[in-house]
Protein backbone atom coordinates (compact mmCIF):
# COMPACT_ATOMS: atom_id res chain seq x y z
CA UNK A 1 0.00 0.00 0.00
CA UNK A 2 1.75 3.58 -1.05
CA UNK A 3 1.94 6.27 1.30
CA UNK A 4 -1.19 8.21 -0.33
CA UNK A 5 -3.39 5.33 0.38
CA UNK A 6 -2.43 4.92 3.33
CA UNK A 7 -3.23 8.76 4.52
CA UNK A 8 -6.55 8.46 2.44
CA UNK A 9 -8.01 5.01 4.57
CA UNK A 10 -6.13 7.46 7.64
CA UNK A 11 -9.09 10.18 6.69
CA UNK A 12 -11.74 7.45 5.83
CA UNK A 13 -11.10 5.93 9.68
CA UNK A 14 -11.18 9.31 10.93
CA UNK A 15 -14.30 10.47 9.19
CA UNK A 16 -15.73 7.26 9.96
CA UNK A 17 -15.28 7.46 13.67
CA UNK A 18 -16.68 11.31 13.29
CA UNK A 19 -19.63 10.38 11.48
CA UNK A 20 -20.22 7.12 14.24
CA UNK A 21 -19.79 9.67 17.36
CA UNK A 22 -21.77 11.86 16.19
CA UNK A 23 -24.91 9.94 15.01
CA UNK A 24 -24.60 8.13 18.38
CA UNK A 25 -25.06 11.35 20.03
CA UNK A 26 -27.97 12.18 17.62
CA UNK A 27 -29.36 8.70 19.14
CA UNK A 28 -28.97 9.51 22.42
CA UNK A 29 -30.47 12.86 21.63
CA UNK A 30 -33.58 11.16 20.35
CA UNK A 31 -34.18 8.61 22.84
CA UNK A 32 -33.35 11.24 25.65
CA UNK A 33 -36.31 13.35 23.58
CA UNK A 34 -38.16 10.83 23.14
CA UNK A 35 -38.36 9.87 26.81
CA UNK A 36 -38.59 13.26 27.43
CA UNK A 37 -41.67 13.46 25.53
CA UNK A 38 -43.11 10.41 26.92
CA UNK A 39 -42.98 11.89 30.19
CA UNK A 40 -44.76 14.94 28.78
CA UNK A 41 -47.00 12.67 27.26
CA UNK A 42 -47.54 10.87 30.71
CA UNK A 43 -47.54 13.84 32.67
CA UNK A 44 -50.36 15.48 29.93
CA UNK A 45 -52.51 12.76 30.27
CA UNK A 46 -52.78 13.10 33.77
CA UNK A 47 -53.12 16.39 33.89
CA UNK A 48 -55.98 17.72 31.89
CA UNK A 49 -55.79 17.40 28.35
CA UNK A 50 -56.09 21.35 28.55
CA UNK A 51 -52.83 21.12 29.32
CA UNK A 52 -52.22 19.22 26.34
CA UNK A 53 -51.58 21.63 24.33
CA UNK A 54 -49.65 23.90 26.84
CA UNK A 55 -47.39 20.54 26.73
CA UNK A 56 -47.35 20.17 23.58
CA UNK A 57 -46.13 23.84 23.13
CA UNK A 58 -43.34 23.72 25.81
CA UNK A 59 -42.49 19.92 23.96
CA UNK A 60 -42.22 21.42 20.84
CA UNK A 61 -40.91 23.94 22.31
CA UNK A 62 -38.07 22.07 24.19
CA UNK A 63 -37.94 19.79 20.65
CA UNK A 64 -37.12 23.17 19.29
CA UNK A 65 -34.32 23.76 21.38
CA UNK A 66 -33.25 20.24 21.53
CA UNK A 67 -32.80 20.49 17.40
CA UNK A 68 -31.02 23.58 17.60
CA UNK A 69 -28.62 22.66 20.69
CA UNK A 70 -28.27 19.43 18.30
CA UNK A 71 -27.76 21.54 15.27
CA UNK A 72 -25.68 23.81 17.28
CA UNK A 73 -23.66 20.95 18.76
CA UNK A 74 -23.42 19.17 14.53
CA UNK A 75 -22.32 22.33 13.50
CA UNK A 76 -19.72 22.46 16.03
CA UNK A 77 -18.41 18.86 15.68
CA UNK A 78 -18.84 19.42 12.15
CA UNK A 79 -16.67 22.32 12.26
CA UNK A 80 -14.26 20.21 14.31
CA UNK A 81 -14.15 17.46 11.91
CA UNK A 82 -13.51 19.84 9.07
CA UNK A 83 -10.82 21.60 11.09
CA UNK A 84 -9.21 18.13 12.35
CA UNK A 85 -9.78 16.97 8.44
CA UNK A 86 -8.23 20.04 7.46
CA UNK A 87 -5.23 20.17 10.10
CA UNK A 88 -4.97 16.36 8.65
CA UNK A 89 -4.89 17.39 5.08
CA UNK A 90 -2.14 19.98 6.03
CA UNK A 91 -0.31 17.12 7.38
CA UNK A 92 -1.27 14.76 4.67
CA UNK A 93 0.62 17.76 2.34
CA UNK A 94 3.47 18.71 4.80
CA UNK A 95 4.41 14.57 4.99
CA UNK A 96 3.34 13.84 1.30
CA UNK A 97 5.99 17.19 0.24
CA UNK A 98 8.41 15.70 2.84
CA UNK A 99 8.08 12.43 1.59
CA UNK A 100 8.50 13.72 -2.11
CA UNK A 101 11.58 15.64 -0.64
CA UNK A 102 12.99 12.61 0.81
CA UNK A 103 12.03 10.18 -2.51
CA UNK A 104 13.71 13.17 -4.87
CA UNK A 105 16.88 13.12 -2.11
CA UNK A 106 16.99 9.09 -2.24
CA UNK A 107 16.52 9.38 -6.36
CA UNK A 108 19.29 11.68 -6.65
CA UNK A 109 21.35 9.64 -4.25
CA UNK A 110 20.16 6.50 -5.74
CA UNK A 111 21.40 7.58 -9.33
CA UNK A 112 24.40 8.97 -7.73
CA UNK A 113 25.31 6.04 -6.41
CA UNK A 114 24.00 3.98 -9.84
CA UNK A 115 26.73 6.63 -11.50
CA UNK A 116 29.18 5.62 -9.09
CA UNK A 117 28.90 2.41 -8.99
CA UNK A 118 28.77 2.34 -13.21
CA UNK A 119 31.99 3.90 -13.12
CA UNK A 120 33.67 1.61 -11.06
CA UNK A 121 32.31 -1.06 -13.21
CA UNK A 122 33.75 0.74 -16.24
CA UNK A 123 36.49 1.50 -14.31
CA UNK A 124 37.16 -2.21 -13.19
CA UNK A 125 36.45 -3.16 -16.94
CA UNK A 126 39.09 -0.70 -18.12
CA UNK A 127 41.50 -2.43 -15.43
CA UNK A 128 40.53 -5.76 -16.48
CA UNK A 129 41.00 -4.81 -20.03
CA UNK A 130 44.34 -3.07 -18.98
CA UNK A 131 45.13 -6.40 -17.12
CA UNK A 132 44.81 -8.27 -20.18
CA UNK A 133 46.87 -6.07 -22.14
CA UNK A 134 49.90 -6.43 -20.06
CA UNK A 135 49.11 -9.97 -19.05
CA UNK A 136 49.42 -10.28 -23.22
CA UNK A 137 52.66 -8.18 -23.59
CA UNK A 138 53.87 -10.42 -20.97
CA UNK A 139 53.63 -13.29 -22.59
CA UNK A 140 54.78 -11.50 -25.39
CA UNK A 141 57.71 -10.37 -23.63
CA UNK A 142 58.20 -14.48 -22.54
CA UNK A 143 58.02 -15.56 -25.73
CA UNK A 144 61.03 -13.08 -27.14
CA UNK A 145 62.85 -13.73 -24.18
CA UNK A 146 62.50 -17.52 -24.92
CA UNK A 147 63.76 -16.81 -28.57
CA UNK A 148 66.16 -14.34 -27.70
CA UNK A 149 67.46 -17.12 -24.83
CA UNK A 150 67.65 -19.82 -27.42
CA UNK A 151 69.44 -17.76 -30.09
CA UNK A 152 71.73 -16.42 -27.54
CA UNK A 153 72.29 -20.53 -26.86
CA UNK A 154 72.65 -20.77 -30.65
CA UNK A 155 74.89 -18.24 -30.90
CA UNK A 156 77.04 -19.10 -27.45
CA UNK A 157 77.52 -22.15 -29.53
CA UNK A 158 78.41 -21.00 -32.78
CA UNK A 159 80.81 -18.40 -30.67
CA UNK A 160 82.47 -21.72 -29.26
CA UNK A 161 83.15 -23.45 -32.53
CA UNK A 162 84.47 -20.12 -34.36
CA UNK A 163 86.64 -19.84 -31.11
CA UNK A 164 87.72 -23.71 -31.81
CA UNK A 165 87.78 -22.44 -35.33
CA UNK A 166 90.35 -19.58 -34.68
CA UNK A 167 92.08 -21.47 -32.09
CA UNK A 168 92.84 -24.04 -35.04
CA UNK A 169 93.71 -21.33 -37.29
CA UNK A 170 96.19 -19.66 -34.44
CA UNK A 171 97.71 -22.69 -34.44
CA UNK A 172 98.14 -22.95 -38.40
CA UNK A 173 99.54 -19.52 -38.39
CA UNK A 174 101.93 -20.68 -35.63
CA UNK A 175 102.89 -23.40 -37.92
CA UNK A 176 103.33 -20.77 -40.80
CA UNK A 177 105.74 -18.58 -38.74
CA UNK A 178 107.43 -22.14 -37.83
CA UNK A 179 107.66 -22.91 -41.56
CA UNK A 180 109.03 -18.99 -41.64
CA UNK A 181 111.72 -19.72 -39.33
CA UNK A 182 112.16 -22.86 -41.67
CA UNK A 183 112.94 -20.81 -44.17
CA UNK A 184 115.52 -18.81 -42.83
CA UNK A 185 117.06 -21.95 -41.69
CA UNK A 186 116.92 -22.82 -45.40
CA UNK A 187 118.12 -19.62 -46.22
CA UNK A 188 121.04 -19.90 -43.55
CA UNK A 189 121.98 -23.35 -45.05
CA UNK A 190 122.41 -21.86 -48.30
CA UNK A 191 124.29 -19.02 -47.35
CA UNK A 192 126.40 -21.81 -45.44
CA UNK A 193 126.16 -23.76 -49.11
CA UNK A 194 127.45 -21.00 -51.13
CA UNK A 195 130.36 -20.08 -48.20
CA UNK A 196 131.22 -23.76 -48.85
CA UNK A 197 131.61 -23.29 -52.29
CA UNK A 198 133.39 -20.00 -51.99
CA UNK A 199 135.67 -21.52 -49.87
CA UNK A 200 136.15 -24.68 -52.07
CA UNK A 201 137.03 -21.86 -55.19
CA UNK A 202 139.33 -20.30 -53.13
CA UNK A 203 140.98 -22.89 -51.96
CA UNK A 204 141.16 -23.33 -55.62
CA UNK A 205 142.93 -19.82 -56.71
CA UNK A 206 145.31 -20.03 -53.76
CA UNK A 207 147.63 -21.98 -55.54
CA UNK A 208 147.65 -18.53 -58.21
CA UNK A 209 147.72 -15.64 -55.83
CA UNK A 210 147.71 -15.55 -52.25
CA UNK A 211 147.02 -12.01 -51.98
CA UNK A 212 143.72 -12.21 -54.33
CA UNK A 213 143.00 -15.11 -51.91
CA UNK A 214 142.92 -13.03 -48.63
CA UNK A 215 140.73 -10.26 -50.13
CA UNK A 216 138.35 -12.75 -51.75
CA UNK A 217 138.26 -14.66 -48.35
CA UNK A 218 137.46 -10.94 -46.51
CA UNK A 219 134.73 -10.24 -49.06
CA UNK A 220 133.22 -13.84 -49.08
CA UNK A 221 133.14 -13.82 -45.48
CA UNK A 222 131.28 -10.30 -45.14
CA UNK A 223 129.17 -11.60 -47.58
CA UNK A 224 128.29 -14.19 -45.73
CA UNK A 225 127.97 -12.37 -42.53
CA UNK A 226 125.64 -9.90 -44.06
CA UNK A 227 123.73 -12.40 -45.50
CA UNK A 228 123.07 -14.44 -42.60
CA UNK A 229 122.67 -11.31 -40.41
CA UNK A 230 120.01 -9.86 -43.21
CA UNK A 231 117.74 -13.56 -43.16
CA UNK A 232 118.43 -13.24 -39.19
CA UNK A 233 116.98 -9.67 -38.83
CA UNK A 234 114.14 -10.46 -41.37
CA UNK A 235 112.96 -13.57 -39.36
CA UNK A 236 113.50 -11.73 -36.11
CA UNK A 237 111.17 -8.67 -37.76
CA UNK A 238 108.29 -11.08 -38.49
CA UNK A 239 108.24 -12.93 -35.15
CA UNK A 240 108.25 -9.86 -33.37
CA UNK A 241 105.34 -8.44 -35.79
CA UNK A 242 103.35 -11.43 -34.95
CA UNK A 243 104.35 -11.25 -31.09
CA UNK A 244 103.05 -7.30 -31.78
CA UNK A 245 99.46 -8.56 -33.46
CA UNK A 246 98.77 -10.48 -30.66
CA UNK A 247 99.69 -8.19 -27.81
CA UNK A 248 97.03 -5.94 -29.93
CA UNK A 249 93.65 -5.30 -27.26
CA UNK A 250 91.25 -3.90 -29.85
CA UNK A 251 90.29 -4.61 -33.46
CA UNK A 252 91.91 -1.58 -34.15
CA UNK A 253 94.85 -1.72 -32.56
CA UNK A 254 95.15 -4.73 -34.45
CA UNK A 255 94.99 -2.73 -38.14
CA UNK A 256 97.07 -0.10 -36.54
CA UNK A 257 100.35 -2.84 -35.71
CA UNK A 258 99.71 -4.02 -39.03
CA UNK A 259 100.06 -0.81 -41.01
CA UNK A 260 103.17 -0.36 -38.80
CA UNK A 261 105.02 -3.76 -38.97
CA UNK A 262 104.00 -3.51 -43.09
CA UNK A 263 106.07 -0.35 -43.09
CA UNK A 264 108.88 -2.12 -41.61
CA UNK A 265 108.92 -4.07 -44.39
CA UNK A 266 108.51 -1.81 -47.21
CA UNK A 267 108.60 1.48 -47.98
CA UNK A 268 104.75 2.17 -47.98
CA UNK A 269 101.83 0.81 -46.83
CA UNK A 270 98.22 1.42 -46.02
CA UNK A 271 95.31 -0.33 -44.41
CA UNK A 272 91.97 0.21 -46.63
CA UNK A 273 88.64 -0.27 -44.86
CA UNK A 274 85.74 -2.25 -46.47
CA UNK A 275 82.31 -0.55 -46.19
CA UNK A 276 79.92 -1.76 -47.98
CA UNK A 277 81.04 -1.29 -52.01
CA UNK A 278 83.55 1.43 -50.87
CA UNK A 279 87.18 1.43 -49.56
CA UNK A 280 88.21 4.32 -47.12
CA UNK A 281 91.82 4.66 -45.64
CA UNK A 282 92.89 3.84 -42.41
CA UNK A 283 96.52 4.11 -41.74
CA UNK A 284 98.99 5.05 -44.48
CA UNK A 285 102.96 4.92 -43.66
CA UNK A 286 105.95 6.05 -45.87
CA UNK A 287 103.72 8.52 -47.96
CA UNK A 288 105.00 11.93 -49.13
CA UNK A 289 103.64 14.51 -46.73
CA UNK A 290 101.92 16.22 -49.98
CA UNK A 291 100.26 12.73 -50.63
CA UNK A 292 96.54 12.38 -49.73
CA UNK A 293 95.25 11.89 -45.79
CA UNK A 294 94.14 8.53 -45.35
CA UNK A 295 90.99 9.96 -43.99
CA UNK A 296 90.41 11.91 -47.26
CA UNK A 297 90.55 8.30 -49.18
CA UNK A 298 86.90 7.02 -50.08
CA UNK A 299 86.97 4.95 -53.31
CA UNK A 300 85.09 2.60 -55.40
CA UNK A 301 85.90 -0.59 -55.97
CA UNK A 302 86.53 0.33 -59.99
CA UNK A 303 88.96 3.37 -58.96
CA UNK A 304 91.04 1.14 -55.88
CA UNK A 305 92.78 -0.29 -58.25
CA UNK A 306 94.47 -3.44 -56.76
CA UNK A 307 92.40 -3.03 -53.63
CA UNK A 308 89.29 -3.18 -55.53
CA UNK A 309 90.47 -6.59 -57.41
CA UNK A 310 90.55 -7.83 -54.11
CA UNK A 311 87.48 -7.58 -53.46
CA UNK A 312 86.55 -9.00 -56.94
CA UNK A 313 89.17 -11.67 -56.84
CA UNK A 314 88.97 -12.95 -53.28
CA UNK A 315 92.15 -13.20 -53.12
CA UNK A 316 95.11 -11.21 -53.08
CA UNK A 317 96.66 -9.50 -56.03
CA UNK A 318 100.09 -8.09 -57.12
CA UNK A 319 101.34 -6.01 -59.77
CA UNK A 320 104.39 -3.80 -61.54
CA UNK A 321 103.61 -0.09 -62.08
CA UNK A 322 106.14 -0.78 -65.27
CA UNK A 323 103.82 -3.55 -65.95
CA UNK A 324 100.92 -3.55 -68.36
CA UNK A 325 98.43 -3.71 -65.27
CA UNK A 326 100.30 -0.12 -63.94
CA UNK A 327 97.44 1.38 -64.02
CA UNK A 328 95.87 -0.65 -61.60
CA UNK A 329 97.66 1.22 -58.95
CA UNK A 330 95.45 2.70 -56.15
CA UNK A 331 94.97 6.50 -56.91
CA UNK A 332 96.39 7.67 -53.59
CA UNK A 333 99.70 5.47 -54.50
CA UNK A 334 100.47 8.33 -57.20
CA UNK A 335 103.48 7.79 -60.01
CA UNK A 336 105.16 5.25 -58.35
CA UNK A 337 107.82 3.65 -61.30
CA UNK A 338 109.65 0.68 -60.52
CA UNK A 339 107.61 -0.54 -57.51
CA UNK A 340 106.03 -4.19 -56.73
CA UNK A 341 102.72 -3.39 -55.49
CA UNK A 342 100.55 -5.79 -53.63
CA UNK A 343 97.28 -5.81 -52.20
CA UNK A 344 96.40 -8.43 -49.41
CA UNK A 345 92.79 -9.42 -48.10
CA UNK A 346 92.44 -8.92 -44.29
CA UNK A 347 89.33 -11.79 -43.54
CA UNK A 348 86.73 -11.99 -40.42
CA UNK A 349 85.10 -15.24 -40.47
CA UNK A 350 85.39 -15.39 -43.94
CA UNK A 351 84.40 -12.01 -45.06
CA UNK A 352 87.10 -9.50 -46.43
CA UNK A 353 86.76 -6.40 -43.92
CA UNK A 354 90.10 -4.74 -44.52
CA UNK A 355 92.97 -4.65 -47.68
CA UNK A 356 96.91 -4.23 -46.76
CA UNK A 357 98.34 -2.60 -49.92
CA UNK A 358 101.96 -2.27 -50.01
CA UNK A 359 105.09 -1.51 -52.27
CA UNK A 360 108.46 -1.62 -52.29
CA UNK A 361 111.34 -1.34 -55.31
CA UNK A 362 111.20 -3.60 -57.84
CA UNK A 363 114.04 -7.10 -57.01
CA UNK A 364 114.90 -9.83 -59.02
CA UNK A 365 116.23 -12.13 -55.89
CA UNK A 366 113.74 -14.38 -54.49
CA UNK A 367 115.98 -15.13 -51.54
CA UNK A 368 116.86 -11.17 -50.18
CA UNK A 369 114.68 -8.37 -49.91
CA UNK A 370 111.90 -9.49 -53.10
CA UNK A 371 110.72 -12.09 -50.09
CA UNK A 372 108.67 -9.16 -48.40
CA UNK A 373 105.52 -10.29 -50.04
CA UNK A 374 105.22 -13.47 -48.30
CA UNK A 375 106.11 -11.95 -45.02
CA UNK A 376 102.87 -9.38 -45.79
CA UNK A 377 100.80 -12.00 -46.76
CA UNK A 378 101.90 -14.12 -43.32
CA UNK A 379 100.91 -10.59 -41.18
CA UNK A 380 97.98 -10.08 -42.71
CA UNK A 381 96.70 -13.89 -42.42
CA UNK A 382 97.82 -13.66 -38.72
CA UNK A 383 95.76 -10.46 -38.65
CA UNK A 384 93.04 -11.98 -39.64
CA UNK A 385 92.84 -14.28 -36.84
CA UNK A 386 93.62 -12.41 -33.94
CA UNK A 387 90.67 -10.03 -35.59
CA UNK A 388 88.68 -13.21 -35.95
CA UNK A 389 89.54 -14.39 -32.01
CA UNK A 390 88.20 -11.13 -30.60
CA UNK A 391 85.20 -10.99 -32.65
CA UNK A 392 84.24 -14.52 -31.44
CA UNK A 393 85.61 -13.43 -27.52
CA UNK A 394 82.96 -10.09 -28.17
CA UNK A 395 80.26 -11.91 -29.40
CA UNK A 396 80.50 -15.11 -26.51
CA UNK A 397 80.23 -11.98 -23.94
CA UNK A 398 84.46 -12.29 -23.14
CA UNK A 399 86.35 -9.31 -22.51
CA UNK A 400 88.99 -9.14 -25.74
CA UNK A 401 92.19 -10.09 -24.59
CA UNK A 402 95.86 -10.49 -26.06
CA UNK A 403 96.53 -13.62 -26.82
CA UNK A 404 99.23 -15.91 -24.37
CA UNK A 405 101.98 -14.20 -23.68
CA UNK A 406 105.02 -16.40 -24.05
CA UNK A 407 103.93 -18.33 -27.00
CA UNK A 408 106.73 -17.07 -29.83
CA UNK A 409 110.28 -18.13 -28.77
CA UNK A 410 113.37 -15.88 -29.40
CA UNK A 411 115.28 -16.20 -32.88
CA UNK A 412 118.93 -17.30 -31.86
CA UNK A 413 121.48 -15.18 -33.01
CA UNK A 414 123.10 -11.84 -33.34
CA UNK A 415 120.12 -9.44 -34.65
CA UNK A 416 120.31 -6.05 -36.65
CA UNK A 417 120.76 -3.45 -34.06
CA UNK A 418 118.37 -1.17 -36.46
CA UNK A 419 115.18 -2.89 -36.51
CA UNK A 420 112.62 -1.46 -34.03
CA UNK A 421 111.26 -3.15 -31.63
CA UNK A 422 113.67 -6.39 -31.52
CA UNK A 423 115.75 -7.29 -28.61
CA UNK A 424 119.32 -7.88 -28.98
C-alpha cells in the first residue's frame, strides 16, 4: 500500500469514527427526547388534556431547542471534523511534500550512487582490459625472451666453434711462422752452401795468388755475414710483428700494428677499410707529406685499383707499375715507377673487412729483400685471426684479450741493431 493510500483510509477511519460519534449522540439525543416526551406525554394525560396543548407547546418547544442545541452541537463537531480533516490534510501535504523531498533526495542519491557504482564497473572493466593487455605483452615479452634465450644458446655455440675455429687457425699460423723460421734456416743453409763453395774456389785460386785469396776470403766472409745477419733480422722482424698482433687489445689496434710492422717491411703501406662497395683509408705509412690523408681516401671498388680486385678476386693481387696492369695502382699510391705493389685481403670469419696494400722497389732475388711479399701476406693472415679471435671473444660476452703471452720463442742469433722493436 503507497503512502497516499495509506493517509486516504487514515481520513476514511477518521471520518468514519466522526460520522459514528456523532450519530450516536444524535441517538442519544432522540431517545433522551423521546423519553422526554413520553414523560410529557404521561404527565399530559394526567393532567388535563387542557394542558395538552400547553405541553405540547413547551415539547415542541423544548424539541425546538433540543434540534437547535443538536444543530448547534453538529455544527460544532462538524466544524471540528472539518478543522481536524483540514489540520490532517495539512499534514497529509506537509508529509506527502516531505516524503517527495525525501524520494527526490533518495533518487538523486540513488542515481548517484548507480553513476558511481557504473563507473567503477567501467572502471574495473578498463582495469581488467588493462590487465589483459599487459598480461598479453607479458607473454609477449616471454616468448622473445624464450627466442632471444635460445638464439643467444645458438649463438654461445656458434661463438664456441668459431673460437675452436680460430684457435685451429692460431695454431696454423703458428705453424706458418714455424715454416718462416724454416725458411731462414733454409736460407742460412744456403748461405752456409754458397760459403762452402766459396771456400772450395778459393781454396782453388790459392795456388795462383795468395794475396787475391785473402781479399776474396774478406769479401766472401762479409758476404756471408751480411747475408746471414740480413735472413736473421728479417725472421727476427716477423716474429716480433706477430708477437706485436697479438699483444694488440682492440680490433683496431690490431689494423694499426699491421700498417706499422707492413712499413717495416717496405717502404709504404696502407690499411683500406671495407664498407659496404667502398674502400676508405685507415693508416697510411711512408707517404710523401703532400700525398693524400688517409681519412680523405673514399673509393670505389673500380677506382682502388688493386684493392678493388681484391674484393673482386677474393684473393690477393700483385702487380708492376712498369707492368701492363700499372694502371691498376690505387689512386692515392700516385706515379710510383719501378715498384712491386701488392694488395692483401684482411678476412673476419670469412668475409674481407680490410685490404693491406703495399710496395716496395722492384728485385729480381727471391731469396733477399723481393721475399717481403710473403712476409705481408703471413701478417695479414695472422691479422686476420687475432681479428677473428676477438670478434668470437665479443660476441661469446668475453672481454677481448691479447693472446698468451710467451707463445713465440726468441730467434737465436746476433740481430740487426736497427730494426725497431727487436731485442738484442
Amino acid at each position: 500500500m503507497s503512502f497516499d493510500e495509506q493517509i486516504r483510509a487514515a481520513l476514511d477511519s477518521t471520518a468514519a469514527s466522526l460520522r459514528q460519534h456523532f450519530e450516536a449522540e444524535m441517538l442519544a439525543f432522540s431517545r433522551e427526547a423521546a423519553r422526554l416526551a413520553g414523560e410529557d406525554r404521561q404527565q399530559a394525560a394526567k393532567a388535563a388534556e387542557a394542558a395538552a396543548a400547553e405541553v405540547r407547546a413547551q415539547a415542541e418547544s423544548q424539541i425546538a431547542q433540543l434540534r437547535a442545541a443538536a444543530q448547534k452541537h453538529a455544527e460544532e463537531v462538524k466544524r471540528a471534523a472539518e478543522t481536524q480533516i483540514a489540520e490532517l490534510r495539512k499534514t497529509l501535504e506537509e508529509l506527502r511534500s516531505q516524503a517527495q523531498k525525501q524520494l527526490d533526495t533518495t533518487r538523486r542519491m540513488a542515481q548517484a550512487e548507480i553513476e558511481k557504482a557504473q563507473a567503477e564497473v567501467e572502471k574495473v572493466h578498463a582495469e581488467i582490459a588493462g590487465t589483459q593487455a599487459e598480461v598479453a605483452t607479458a607473454q609477449a615479452e616471454i616468448e622473445k625472451a624464450r627466442r632471444e634465450s635460445a638464439e643467444a644458446r645458438s649463438e654461445t655455440e656458434k661463438a664456441s666453434a668459431e673460437t675452436q675455429k680460430a684457435r685451429a687457425e692460431t695454431e696454423k699460423a703458428r705453424a706458418e711462422t714455424e715454416r718462416a723460421r724454416a725458411e731462414a734456416d733454409a736460407a742460412r743453409a744456403e748461405s752456409e752452401t754458397v760459403r762452402q763453395n766459396a771456400r772450395r774456389e778459393i781454396a782453388q785460386a790459392e795456388a795462383t795468388h795468395s794475396a787475391s785469396e785473402r781479399h776474396i776470403a774478406d769479401a766472401i766472409e762479409r758476404a756471408n755475414a751480411d747475408n746471414r745477419q740480413a735472413e736473421v733480422s728479417r725472421a727476427a722482424r716477423l716474429v716480433s710483428a706477430i708477437r706485436t698482433l697479438d699483444e694488440a687489445r682492440g680490433l683496431s689496434e690490431v689494423l694499426e700494428r699491421l700498417v706499422e710492422r707492413a712499413g717495416d717491411e717496405v717502404d709504404r703501406a696502407a690499411v683500406l677499410l671495407v664498407k659496404g662497395d667502398r674502400l676508405t683509408g685507415w693508416r697510411l705509412t711512408g707517404f710523401a707529406p703532400e700525398a693524400a690523408s688517409a681519412t680523405s681516401i673514399d673509393l670505389s671498388v673500380d677506382d682502388a685499383g688493386l684493392a678493388g680486385d681484391v674484393l673482386r678476386t677474393d684473393a690477393a693481387v700483385s702487380s708492376s707499375s712498369d707492368s701492363e696492369d700499372g694502371a691498376r695502382l690505387p689512386s692515392f699510391a700516385g706515379n710510383s715507377d719501378g715498384l712491386h705493389a701488392i694488395a692483401l685481403p684482411v678476412r673476419v670469419g670469412g668475409e674481407i673487412v680490410a685490404v693491406l696494400y703495399a710496395d716496395a722497389p722492384r728485385v729480381e732475388d727471391p731469396t733477399g729483400d723481393g721475399r717481403w711479399p710473403a712476409v705481408l701476406e703471413v701478417l695479414a693472415r695472422h691479422a686476420s685471426r687475432v681479428l677473428e679471435a676477438m670478434t668470437v671473444q665479443k660476441a661469446a660476452g668475453l672481454a677481448p684479450r691479447p693472446m698468451a703471452h710467451g707463445s713465440h720463442v726468441a730467434v737465436p742469433g746476433q740481430v740487426d741493431r736497427t730494426s725497431p722493436g727487436i731485442a738484442q
